[in-house]
Protein backbone atom coordinates (compact mmCIF):
# COMPACT_ATOMS: atom_id res chain seq x y z
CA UNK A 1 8.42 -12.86 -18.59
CA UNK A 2 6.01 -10.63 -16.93
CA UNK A 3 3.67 -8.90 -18.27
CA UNK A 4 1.49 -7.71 -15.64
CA UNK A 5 3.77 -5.52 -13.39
CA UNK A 6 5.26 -2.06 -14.53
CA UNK A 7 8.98 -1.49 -13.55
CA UNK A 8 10.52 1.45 -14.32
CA UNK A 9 15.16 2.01 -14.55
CA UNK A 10 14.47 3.92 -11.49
CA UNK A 11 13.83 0.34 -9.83
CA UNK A 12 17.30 -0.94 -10.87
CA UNK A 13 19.69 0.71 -8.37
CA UNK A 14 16.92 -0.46 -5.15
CA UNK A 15 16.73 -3.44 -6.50
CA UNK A 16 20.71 -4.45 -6.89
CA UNK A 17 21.05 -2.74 -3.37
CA UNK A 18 19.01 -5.75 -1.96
CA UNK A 19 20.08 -8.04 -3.40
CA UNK A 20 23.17 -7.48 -1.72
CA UNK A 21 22.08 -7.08 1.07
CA UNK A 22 22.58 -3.05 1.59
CA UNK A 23 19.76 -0.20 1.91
CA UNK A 24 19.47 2.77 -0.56
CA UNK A 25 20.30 5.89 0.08
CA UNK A 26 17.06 7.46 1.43
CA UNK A 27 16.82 10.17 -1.55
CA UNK A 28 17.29 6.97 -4.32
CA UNK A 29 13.51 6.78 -5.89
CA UNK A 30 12.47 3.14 -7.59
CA UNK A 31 11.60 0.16 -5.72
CA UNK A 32 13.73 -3.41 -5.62
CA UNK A 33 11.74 -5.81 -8.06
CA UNK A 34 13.21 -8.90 -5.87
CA UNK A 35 9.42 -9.13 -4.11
CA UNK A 36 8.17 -9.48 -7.96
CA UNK A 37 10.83 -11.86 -8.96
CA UNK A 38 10.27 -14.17 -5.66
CA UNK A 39 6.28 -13.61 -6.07
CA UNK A 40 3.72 -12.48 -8.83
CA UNK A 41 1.08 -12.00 -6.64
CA UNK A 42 3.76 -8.82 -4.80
CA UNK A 43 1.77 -5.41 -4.04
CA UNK A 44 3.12 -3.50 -6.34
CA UNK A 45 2.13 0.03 -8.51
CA UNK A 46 -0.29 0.08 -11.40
CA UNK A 47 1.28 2.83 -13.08
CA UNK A 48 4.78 4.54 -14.04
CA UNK A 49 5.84 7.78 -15.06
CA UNK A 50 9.31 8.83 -16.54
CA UNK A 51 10.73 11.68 -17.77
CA UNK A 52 13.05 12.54 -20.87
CA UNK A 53 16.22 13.47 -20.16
CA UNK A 54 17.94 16.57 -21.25
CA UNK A 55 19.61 16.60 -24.43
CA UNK A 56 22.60 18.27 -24.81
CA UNK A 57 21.97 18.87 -28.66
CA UNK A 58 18.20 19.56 -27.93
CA UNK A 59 18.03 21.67 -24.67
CA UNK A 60 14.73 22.97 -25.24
CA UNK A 61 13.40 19.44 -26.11
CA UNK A 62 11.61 18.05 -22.59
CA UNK A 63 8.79 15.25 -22.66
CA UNK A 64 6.57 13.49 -20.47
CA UNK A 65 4.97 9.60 -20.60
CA UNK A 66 2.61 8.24 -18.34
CA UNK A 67 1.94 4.33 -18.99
CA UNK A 68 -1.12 1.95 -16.86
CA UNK A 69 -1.89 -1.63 -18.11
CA UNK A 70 -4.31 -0.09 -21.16
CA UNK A 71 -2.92 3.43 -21.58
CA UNK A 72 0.08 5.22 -22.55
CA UNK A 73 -0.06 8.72 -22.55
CA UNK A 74 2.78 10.68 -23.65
CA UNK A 75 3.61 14.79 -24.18
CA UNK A 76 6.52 16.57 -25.79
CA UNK A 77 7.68 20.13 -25.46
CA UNK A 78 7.61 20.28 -29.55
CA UNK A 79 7.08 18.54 -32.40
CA UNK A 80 4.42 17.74 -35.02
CA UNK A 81 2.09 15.68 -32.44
CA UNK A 82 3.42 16.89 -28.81
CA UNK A 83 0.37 14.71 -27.25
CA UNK A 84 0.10 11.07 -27.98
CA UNK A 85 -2.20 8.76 -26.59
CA UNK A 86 -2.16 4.85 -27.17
CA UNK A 87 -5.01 2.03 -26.19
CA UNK A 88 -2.75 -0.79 -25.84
C-alpha cells in the first residue's frame, strides 16, 4: 500500500491505456500510476482536487475538495457546515 502518493479516478483511464500499450486521447485528464507502481521514488503531484458530480435528485447541490499530505479542505454549495477543513 502506498501512502505517500495522491491518485485521483481521473488517473484510472491513463493508466489502463498504458498498460496496454495505447495513448489517451489528448483531452483525457489523470496520469497512468504504472511509474508509481514500478517506482516509489516516481515524480509525481503533491496534491489532488476533485469535484462532486451532479446529482440528478440534488441539482443545486455542487462541492469542492482539495486534499495535500496534511490537509483536506473541502466546500459545499449548502448545508449546515459548507466549509470543512481537516489536519490529517
Amino acid at each position: 500500500m502506498d501512502r505517500e502518493h495522491l491518485v485521483s479516478q481521473l488517473d484510472v483511464l491513463p493508466t489502463l491505456c498504458e498498460a496496454a500499450g495505447i495513448p489517451p486521447l489528448p483531452s483525457i485528464h489523470g496520469r497512468s500510476v504504472l511509474p508509481l507502481l514500478r517506482q516509489s521514488h516516481a515524480d509525481w503531484t503533491d496534491s489532488v482536487v476533485t469535484e462532486l458530480a451532479d446529482d440528478n435528485r440534488n441539482p443545486g447541490r455542487k462541492g469542492r475538495m482539495l486534499r495535500s499530505a496534511q490537509y483536506k479542505y473541502a466546500v459545499f454549495s449548502h448545508g449546515e457546515r459548507p466549509e470543512q477543513l481537516f489536519d490529517l
